[in-house]
C-alpha atoms as a PDB file:
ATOM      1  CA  UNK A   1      11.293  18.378 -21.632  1.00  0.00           C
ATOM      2  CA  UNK A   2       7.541  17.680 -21.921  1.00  0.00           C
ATOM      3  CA  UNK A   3       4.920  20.004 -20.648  1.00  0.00           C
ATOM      4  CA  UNK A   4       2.115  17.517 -19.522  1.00  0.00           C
ATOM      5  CA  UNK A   5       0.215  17.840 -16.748  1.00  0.00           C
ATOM      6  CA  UNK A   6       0.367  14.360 -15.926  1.00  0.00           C
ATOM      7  CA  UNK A   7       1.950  13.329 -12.946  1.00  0.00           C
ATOM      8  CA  UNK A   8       5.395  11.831 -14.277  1.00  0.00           C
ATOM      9  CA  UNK A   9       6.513   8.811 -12.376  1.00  0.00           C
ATOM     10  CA  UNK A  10      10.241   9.870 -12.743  1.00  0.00           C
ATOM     11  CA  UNK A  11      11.803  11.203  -9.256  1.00  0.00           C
ATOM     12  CA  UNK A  12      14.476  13.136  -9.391  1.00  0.00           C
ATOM     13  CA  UNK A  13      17.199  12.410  -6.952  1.00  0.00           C
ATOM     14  CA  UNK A  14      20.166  13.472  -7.743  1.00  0.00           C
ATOM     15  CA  UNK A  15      20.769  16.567 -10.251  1.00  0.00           C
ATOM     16  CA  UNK A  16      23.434  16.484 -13.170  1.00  0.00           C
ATOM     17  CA  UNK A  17      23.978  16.473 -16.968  1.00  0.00           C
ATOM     18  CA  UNK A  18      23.843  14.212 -19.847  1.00  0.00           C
ATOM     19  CA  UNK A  19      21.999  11.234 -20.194  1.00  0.00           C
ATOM     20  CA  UNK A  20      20.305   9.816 -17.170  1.00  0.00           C
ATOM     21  CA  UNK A  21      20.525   7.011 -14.758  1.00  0.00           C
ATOM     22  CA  UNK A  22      17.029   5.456 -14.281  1.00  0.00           C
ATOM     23  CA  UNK A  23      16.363   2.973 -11.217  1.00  0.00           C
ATOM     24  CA  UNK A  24      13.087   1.039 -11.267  1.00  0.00           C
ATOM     25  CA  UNK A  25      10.833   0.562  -8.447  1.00  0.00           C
ATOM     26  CA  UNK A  26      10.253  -2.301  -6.208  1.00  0.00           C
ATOM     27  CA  UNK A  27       7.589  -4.206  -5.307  1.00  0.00           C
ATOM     28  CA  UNK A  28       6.036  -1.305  -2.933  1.00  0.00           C
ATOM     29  CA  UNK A  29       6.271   0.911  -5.985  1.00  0.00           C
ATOM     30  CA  UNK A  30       7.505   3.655  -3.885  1.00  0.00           C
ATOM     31  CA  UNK A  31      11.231   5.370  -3.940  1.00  0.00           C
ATOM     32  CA  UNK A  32      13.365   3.627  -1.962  1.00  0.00           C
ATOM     33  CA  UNK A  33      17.060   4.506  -3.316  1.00  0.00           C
ATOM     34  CA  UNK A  34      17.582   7.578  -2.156  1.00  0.00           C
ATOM     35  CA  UNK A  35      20.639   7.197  -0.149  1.00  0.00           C
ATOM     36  CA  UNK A  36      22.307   5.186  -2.952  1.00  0.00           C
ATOM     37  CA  UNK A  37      21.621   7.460  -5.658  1.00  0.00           C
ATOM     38  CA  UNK A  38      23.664  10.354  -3.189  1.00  0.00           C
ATOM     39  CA  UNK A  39      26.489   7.863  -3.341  1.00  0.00           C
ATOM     40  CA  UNK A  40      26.937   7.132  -7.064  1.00  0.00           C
ATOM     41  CA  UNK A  41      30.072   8.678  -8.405  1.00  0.00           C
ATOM     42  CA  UNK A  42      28.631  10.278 -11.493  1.00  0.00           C
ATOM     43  CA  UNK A  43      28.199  13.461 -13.048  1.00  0.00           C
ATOM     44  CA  UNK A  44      24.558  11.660 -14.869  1.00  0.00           C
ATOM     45  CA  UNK A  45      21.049  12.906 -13.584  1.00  0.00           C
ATOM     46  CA  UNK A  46      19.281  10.098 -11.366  1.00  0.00           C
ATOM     47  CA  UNK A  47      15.673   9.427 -11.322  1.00  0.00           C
ATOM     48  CA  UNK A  48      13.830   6.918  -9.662  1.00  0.00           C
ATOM     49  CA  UNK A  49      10.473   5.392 -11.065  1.00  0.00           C
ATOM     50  CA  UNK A  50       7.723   5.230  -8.458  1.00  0.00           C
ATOM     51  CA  UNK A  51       4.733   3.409  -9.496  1.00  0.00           C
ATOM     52  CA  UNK A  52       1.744   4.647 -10.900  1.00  0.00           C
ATOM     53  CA  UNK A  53      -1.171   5.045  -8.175  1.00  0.00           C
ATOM     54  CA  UNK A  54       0.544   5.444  -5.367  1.00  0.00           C
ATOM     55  CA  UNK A  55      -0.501   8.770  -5.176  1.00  0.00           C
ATOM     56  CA  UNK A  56      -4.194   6.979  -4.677  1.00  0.00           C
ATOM     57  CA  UNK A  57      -4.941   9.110  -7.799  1.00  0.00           C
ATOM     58  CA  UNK A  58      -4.975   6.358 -10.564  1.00  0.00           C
ATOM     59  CA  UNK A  59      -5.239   2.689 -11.191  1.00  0.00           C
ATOM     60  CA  UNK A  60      -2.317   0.824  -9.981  1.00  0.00           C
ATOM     61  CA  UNK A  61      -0.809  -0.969 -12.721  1.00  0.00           C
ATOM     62  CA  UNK A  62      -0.995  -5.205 -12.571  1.00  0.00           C
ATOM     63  CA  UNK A  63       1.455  -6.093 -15.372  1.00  0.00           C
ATOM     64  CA  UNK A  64       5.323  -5.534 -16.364  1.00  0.00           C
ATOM     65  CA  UNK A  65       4.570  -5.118 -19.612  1.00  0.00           C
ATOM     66  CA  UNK A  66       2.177  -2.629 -18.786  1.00  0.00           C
ATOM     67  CA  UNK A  67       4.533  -0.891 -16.491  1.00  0.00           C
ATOM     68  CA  UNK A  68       7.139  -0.821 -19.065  1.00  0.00           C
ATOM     69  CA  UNK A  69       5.681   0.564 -21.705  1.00  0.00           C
ATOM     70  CA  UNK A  70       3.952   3.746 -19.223  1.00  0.00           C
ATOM     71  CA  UNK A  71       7.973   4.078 -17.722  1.00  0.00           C
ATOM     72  CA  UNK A  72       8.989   3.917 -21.006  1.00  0.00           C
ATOM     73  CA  UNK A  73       6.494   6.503 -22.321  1.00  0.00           C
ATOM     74  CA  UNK A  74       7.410   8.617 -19.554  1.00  0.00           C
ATOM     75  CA  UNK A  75      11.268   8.963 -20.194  1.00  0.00           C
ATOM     76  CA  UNK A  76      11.137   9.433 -23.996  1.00  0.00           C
ATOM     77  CA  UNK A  77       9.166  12.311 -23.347  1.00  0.00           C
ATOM     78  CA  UNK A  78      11.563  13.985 -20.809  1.00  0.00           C
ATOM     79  CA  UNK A  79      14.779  12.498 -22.424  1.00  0.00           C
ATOM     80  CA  UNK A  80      13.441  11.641 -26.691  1.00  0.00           C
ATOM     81  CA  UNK A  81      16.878  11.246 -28.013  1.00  0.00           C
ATOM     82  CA  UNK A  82      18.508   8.788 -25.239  1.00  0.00           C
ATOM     83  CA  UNK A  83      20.868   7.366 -24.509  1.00  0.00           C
ATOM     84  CA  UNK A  84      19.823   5.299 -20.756  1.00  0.00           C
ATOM     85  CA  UNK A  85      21.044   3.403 -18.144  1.00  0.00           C
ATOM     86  CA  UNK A  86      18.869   1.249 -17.055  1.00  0.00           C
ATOM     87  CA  UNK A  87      18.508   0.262 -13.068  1.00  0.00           C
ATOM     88  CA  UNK A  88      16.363  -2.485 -11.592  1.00  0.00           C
ATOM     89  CA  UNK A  89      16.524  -3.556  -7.782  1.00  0.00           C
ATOM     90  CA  UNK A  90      14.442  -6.886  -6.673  1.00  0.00           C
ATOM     91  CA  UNK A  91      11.334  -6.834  -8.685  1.00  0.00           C
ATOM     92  CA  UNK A  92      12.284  -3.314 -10.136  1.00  0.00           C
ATOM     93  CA  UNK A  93      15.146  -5.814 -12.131  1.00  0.00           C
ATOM     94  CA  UNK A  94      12.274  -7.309 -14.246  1.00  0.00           C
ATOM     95  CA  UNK A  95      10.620  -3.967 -14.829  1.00  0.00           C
ATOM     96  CA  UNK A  96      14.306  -2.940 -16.045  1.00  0.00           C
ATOM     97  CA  UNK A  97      14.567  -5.636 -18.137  1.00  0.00           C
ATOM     98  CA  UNK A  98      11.570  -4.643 -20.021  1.00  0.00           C
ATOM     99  CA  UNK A  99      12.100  -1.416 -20.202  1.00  0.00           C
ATOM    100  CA  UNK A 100      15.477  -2.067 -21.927  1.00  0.00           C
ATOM    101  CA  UNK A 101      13.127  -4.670 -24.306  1.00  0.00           C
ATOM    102  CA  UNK A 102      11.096  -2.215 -25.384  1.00  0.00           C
ATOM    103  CA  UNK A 103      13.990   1.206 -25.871  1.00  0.00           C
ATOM    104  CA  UNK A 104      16.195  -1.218 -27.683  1.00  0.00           C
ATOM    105  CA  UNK A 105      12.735  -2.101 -30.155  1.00  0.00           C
ATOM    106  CA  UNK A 106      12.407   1.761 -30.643  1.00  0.00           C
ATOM    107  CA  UNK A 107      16.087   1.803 -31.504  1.00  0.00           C
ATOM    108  CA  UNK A 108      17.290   3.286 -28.411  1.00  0.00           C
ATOM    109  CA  UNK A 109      20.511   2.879 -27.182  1.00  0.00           C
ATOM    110  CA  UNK A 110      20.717   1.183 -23.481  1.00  0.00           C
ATOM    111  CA  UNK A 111      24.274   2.114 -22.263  1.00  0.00           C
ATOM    112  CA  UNK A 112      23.813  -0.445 -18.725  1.00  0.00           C
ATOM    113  CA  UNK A 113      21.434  -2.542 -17.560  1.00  0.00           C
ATOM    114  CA  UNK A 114      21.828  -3.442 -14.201  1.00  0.00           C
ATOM    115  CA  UNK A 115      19.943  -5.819 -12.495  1.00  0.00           C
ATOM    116  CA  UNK A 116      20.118  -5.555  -8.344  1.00  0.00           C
ATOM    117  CA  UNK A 117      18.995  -9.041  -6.962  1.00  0.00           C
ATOM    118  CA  UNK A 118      16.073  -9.311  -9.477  1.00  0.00           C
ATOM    119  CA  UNK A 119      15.130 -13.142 -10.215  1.00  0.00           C
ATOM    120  CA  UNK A 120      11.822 -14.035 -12.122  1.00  0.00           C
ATOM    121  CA  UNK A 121       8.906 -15.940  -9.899  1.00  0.00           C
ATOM    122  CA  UNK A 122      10.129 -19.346  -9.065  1.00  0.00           C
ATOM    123  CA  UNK A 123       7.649 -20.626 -11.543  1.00  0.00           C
ATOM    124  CA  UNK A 124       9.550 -19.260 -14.244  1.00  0.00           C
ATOM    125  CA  UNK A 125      12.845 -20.844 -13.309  1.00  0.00           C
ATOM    126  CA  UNK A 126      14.354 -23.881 -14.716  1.00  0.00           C
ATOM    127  CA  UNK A 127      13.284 -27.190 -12.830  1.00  0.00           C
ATOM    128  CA  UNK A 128      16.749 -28.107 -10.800  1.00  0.00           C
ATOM    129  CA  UNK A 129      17.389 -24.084  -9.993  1.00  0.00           C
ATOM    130  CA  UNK A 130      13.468 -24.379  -8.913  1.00  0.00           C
ATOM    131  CA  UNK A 131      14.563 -27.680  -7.104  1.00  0.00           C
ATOM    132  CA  UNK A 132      17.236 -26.262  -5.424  1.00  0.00           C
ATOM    133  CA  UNK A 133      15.494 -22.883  -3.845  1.00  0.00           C
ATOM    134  CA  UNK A 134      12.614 -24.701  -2.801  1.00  0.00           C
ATOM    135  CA  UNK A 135      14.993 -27.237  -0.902  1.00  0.00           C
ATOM    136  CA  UNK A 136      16.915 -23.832   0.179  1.00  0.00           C
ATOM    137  CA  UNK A 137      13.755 -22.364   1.127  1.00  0.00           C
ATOM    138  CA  UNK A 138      12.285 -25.284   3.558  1.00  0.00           C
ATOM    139  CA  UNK A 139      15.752 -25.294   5.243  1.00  0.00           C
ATOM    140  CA  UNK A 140      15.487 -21.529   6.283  1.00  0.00           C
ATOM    141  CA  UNK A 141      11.777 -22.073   7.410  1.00  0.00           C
ATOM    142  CA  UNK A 142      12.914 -24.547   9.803  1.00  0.00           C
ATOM    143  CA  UNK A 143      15.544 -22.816  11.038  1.00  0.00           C
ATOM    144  CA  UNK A 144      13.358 -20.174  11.752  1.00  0.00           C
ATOM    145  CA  UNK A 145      10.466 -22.250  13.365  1.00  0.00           C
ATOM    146  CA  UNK A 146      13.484 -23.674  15.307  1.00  0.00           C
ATOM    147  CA  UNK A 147      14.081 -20.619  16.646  1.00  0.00           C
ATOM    148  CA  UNK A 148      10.896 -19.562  17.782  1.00  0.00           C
ATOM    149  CA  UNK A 149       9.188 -20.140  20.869  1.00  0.00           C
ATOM    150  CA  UNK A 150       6.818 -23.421  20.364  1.00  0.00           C
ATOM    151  CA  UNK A 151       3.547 -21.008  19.994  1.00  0.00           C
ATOM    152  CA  UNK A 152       5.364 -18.197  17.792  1.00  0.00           C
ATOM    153  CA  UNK A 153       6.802 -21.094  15.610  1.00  0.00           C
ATOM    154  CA  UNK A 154       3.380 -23.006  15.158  1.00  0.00           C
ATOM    155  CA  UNK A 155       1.707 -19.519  13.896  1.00  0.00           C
ATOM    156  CA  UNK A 156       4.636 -19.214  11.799  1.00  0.00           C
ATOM    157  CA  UNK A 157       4.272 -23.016  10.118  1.00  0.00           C
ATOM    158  CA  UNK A 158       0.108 -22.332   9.814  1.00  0.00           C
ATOM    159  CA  UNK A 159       0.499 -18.584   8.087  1.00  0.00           C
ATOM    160  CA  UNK A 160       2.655 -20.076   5.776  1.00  0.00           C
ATOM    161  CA  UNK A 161       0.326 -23.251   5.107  1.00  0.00           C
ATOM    162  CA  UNK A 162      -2.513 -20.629   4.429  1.00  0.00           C
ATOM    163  CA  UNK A 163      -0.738 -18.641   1.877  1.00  0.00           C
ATOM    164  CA  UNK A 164       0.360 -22.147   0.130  1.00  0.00           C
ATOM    165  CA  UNK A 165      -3.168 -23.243  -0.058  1.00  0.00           C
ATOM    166  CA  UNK A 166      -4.435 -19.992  -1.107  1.00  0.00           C
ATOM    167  CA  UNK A 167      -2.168 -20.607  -4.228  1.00  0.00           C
ATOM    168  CA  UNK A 168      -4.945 -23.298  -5.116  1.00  0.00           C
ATOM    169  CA  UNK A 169      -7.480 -21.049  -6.569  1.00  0.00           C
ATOM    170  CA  UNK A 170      -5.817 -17.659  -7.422  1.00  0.00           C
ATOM    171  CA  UNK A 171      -2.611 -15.907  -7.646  1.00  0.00           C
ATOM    172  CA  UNK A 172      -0.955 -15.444  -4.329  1.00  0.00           C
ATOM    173  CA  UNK A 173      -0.422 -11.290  -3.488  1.00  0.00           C
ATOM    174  CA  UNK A 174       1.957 -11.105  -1.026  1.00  0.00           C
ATOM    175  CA  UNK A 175       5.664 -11.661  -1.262  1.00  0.00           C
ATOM    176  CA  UNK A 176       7.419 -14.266   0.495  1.00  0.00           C
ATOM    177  CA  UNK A 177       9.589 -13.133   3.933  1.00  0.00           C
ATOM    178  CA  UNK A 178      12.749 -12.365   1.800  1.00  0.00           C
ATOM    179  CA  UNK A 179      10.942  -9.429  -0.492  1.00  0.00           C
ATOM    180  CA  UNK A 180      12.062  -6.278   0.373  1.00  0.00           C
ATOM    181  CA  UNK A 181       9.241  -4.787  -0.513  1.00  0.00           C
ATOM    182  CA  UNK A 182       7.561  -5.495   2.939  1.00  0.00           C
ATOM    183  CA  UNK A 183       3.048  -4.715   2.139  1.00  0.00           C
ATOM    184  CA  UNK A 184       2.510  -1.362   3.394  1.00  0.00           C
ATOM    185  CA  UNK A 185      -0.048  -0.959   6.163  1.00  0.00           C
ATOM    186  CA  UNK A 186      -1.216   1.993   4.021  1.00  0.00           C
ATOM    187  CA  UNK A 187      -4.221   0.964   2.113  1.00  0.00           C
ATOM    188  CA  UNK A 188      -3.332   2.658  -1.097  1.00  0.00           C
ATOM    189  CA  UNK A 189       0.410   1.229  -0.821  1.00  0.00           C
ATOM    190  CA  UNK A 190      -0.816  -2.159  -0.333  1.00  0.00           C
ATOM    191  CA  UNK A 191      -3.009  -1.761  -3.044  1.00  0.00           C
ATOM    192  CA  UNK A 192      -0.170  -0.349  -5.564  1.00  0.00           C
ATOM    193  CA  UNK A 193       1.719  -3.738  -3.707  1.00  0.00           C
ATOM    194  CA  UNK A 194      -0.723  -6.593  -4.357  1.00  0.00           C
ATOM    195  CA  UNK A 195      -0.710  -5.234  -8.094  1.00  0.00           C
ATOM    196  CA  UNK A 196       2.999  -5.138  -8.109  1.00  0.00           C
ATOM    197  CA  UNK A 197       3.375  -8.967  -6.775  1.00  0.00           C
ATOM    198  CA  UNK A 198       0.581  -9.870  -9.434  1.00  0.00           C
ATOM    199  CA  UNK A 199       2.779  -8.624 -12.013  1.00  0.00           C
ATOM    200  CA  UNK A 200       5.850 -10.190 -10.614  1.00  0.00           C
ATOM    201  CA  UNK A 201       3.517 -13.801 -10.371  1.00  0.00           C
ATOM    202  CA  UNK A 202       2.499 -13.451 -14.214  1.00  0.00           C
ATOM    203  CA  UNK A 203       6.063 -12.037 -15.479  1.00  0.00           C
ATOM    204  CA  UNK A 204       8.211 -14.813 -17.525  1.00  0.00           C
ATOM    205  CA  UNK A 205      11.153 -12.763 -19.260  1.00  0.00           C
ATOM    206  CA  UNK A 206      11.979 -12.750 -22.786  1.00  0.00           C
ATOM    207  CA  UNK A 207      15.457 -13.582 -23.926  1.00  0.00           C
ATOM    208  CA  UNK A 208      17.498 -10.293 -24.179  1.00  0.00           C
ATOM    209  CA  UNK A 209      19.860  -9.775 -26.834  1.00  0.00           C
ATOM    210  CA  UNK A 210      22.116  -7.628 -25.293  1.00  0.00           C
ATOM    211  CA  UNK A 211      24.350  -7.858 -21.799  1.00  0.00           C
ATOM    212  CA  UNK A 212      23.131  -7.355 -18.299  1.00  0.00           C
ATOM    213  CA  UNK A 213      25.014  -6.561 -15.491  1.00  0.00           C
ATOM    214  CA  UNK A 214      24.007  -8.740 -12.451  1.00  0.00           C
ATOM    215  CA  UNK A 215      24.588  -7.791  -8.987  1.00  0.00           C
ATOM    216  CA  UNK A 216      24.328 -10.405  -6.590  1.00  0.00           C
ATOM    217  CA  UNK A 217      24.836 -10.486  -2.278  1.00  0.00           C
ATOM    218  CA  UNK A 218      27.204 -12.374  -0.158  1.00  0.00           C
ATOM    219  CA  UNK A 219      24.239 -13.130   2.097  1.00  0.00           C
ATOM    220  CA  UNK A 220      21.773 -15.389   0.429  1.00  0.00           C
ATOM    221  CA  UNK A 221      18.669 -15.346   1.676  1.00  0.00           C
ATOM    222  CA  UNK A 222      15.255 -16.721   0.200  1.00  0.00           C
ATOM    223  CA  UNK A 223      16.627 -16.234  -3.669  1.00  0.00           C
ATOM    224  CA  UNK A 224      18.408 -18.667  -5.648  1.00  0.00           C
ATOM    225  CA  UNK A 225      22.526 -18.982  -4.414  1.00  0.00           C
ATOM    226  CA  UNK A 226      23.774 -18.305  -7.694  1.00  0.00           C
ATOM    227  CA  UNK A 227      21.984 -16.317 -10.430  1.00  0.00           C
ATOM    228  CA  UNK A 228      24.227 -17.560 -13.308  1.00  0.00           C
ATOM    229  CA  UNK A 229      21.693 -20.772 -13.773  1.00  0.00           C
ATOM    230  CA  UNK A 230      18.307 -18.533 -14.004  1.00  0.00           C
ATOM    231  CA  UNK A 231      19.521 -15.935 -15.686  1.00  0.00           C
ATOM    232  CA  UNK A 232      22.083 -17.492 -18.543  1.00  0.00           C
ATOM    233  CA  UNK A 233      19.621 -18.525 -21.295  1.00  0.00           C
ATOM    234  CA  UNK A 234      17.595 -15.039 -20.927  1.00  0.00           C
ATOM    235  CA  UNK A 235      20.731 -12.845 -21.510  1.00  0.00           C
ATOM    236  CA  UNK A 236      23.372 -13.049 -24.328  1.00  0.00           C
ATOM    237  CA  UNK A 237      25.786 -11.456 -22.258  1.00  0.00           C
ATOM    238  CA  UNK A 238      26.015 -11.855 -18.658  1.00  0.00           C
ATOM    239  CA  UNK A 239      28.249 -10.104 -15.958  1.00  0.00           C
ATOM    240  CA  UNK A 240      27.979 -10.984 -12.591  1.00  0.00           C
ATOM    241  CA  UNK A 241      29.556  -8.909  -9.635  1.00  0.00           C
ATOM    242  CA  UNK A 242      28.638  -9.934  -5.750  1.00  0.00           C
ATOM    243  CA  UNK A 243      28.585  -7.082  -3.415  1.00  0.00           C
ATOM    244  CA  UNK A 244      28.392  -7.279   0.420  1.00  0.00           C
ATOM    245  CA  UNK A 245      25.440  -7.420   1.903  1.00  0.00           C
ATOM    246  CA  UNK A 246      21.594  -9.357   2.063  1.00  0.00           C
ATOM    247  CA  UNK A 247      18.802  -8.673  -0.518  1.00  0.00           C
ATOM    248  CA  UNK A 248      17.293  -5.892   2.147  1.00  0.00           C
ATOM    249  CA  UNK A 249      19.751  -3.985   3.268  1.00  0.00           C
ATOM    250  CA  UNK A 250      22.093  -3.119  -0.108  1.00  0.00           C
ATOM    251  CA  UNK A 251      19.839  -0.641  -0.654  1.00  0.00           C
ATOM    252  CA  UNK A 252      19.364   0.653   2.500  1.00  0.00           C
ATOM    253  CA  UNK A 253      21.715   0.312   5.394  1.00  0.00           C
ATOM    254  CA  UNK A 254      24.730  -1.730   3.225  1.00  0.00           C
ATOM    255  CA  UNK A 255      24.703   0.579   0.576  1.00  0.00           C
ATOM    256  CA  UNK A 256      27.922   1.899  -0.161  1.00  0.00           C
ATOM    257  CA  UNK A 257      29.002  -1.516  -2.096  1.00  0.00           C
ATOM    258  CA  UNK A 258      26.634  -1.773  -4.313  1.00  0.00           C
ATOM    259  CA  UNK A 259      26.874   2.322  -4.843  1.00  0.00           C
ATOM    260  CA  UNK A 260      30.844   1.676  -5.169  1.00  0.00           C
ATOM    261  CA  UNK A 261      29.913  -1.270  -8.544  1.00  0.00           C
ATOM    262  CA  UNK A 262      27.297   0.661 -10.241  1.00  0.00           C
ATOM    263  CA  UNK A 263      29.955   3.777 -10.166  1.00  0.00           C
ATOM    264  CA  UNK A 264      31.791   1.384 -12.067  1.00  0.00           C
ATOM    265  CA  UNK A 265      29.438   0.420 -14.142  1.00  0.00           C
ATOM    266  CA  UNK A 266      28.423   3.891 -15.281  1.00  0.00           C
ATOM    267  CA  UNK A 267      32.135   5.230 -15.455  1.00  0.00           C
ATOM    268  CA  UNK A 268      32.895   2.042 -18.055  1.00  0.00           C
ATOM    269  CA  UNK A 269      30.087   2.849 -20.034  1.00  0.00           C
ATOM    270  CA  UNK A 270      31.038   6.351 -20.426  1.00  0.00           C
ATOM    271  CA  UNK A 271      34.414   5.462 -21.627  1.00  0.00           C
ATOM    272  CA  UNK A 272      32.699   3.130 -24.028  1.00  0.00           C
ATOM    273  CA  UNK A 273      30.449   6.041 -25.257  1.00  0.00           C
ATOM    274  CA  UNK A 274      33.343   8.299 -25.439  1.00  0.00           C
ATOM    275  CA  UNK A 275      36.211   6.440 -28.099  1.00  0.00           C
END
């Protein structure tokens, strides 16, 4: 174990032995997995990653590269010799995903890599699975605007005009209705969340020579329907495995499902370790 003084932006939450279980950090860069690290079946350590600067003591980092490579940093020194599994929910999937880049570059061995409703910026997606959540997308604004009373639904319509317009001249911050990373009214939070959503905005994954473990929802929301078309030319071997639930609340309220899969996951990759 390293004896820096730095803060480390490893959380422990859930004690144990061997090699660890390592769940990235959403867009809020907080630690919001608490209650689903409790219910994974495993004898493994769990951390969480919470970003750096949410403390309000250092620079919030604006890149996933850059976050990568100071997670990365961080867990060689408390674990050197490896082996990981890997964990990234929503926008914590991409910082996963690099994370796993880089440890396989240093010739570590990645024993999962799960990705928990992680998608790259629509930007970054191929043009008819771009096509098709943007069509998805208008559909559940309307419904929504339907909804509303005539004056709630006509703020609704203009907010979101705004934030399209504001992607004009600059890089918008905040995520769309479906993140669930809501911006925290805390200063410092939102701060450590406008960073975050910059680094989501800029983000275009590199193909990854390995296989990823994709866990999807029953309940779409604001995210493409199927992640097999944005994710299948990025990953040389991808699983996918829907679990109930909505991008918010599998880690949260619904989280026994998703707990239930990546006890799987980790309990198969032990007995692959193990022959």
């Amino acid at each position: 174990m390293s004896t820096s003084t730095r803060v480390s932006p490893l959380v422990l939450l859930k004690d144990g032995v061997g090699p660890p279980i390592i769940i990235a950090h959403g867009l809020c860069g907080t630690v919001q997995v608490s209650k689903l690290a409790q219910h994974i079946q495993t004898q493994h350590p769990v951390y969480g990653i919470q970003a750096k600067g949410v403390d309000g003591a250092e620079e919030p980092l604006d890149s996933v590269e850059e976050m990568a490579s100071y997670y990365v940093e961080a867990l060689e020194e408390h674990f050197a010799a490896g082996p990981y599994f890997i964990v990234g929910y929503s926008f914590g999937g991409l910082v996963a995903l690099e994370m796993a880049q880089r440890l396989k570059a240093r010739g570590q061995k990645i024993l999962l890599l799960a990705m928990l409703d992680a998608y790259p910026h629509p930007h970054f997606l191929r043009l008819p699975t771009r096509a098709n959540l943007f069509a998805r997308r208008i559909r559940t604004h309307t419904r929504l605007i339907w909804e509303m009373p005539a004056r709630d639904g006509w703020s609704y319509f203009v907010r979101g005009l705004k934030r399209r317009l504001h992607l004009a001249g600059r890089i918008e911050k905040r995520p769309s209705p479906a993140s669930a990373d809501t911006p925290a009214p805390d200063p410092i939070l939102r701060k450590v969340s406008d960073k975050s959503y910059a680094a989501y905005a800029h983000y275009q994954p590199r193909f990854y020579a390995g296989k990823v473990s994709f866990v999807a929802t029953d309940t779409k929301t604001f995210f493409p329907p199927d992640p097999v078309p944005a994710w299948k030319h990025l990953v040389a071997d991808l699983e996918v495995q829907v679990v109930h639930g909505d991008h918010l609340n599998i880690v949260t309220t619904e989280f026994e499902s998703l707990a239930d899969v990546l006890t799987r996951y980790v309990q198969q990759a032990d007995t692959q370790r193990t022959r």
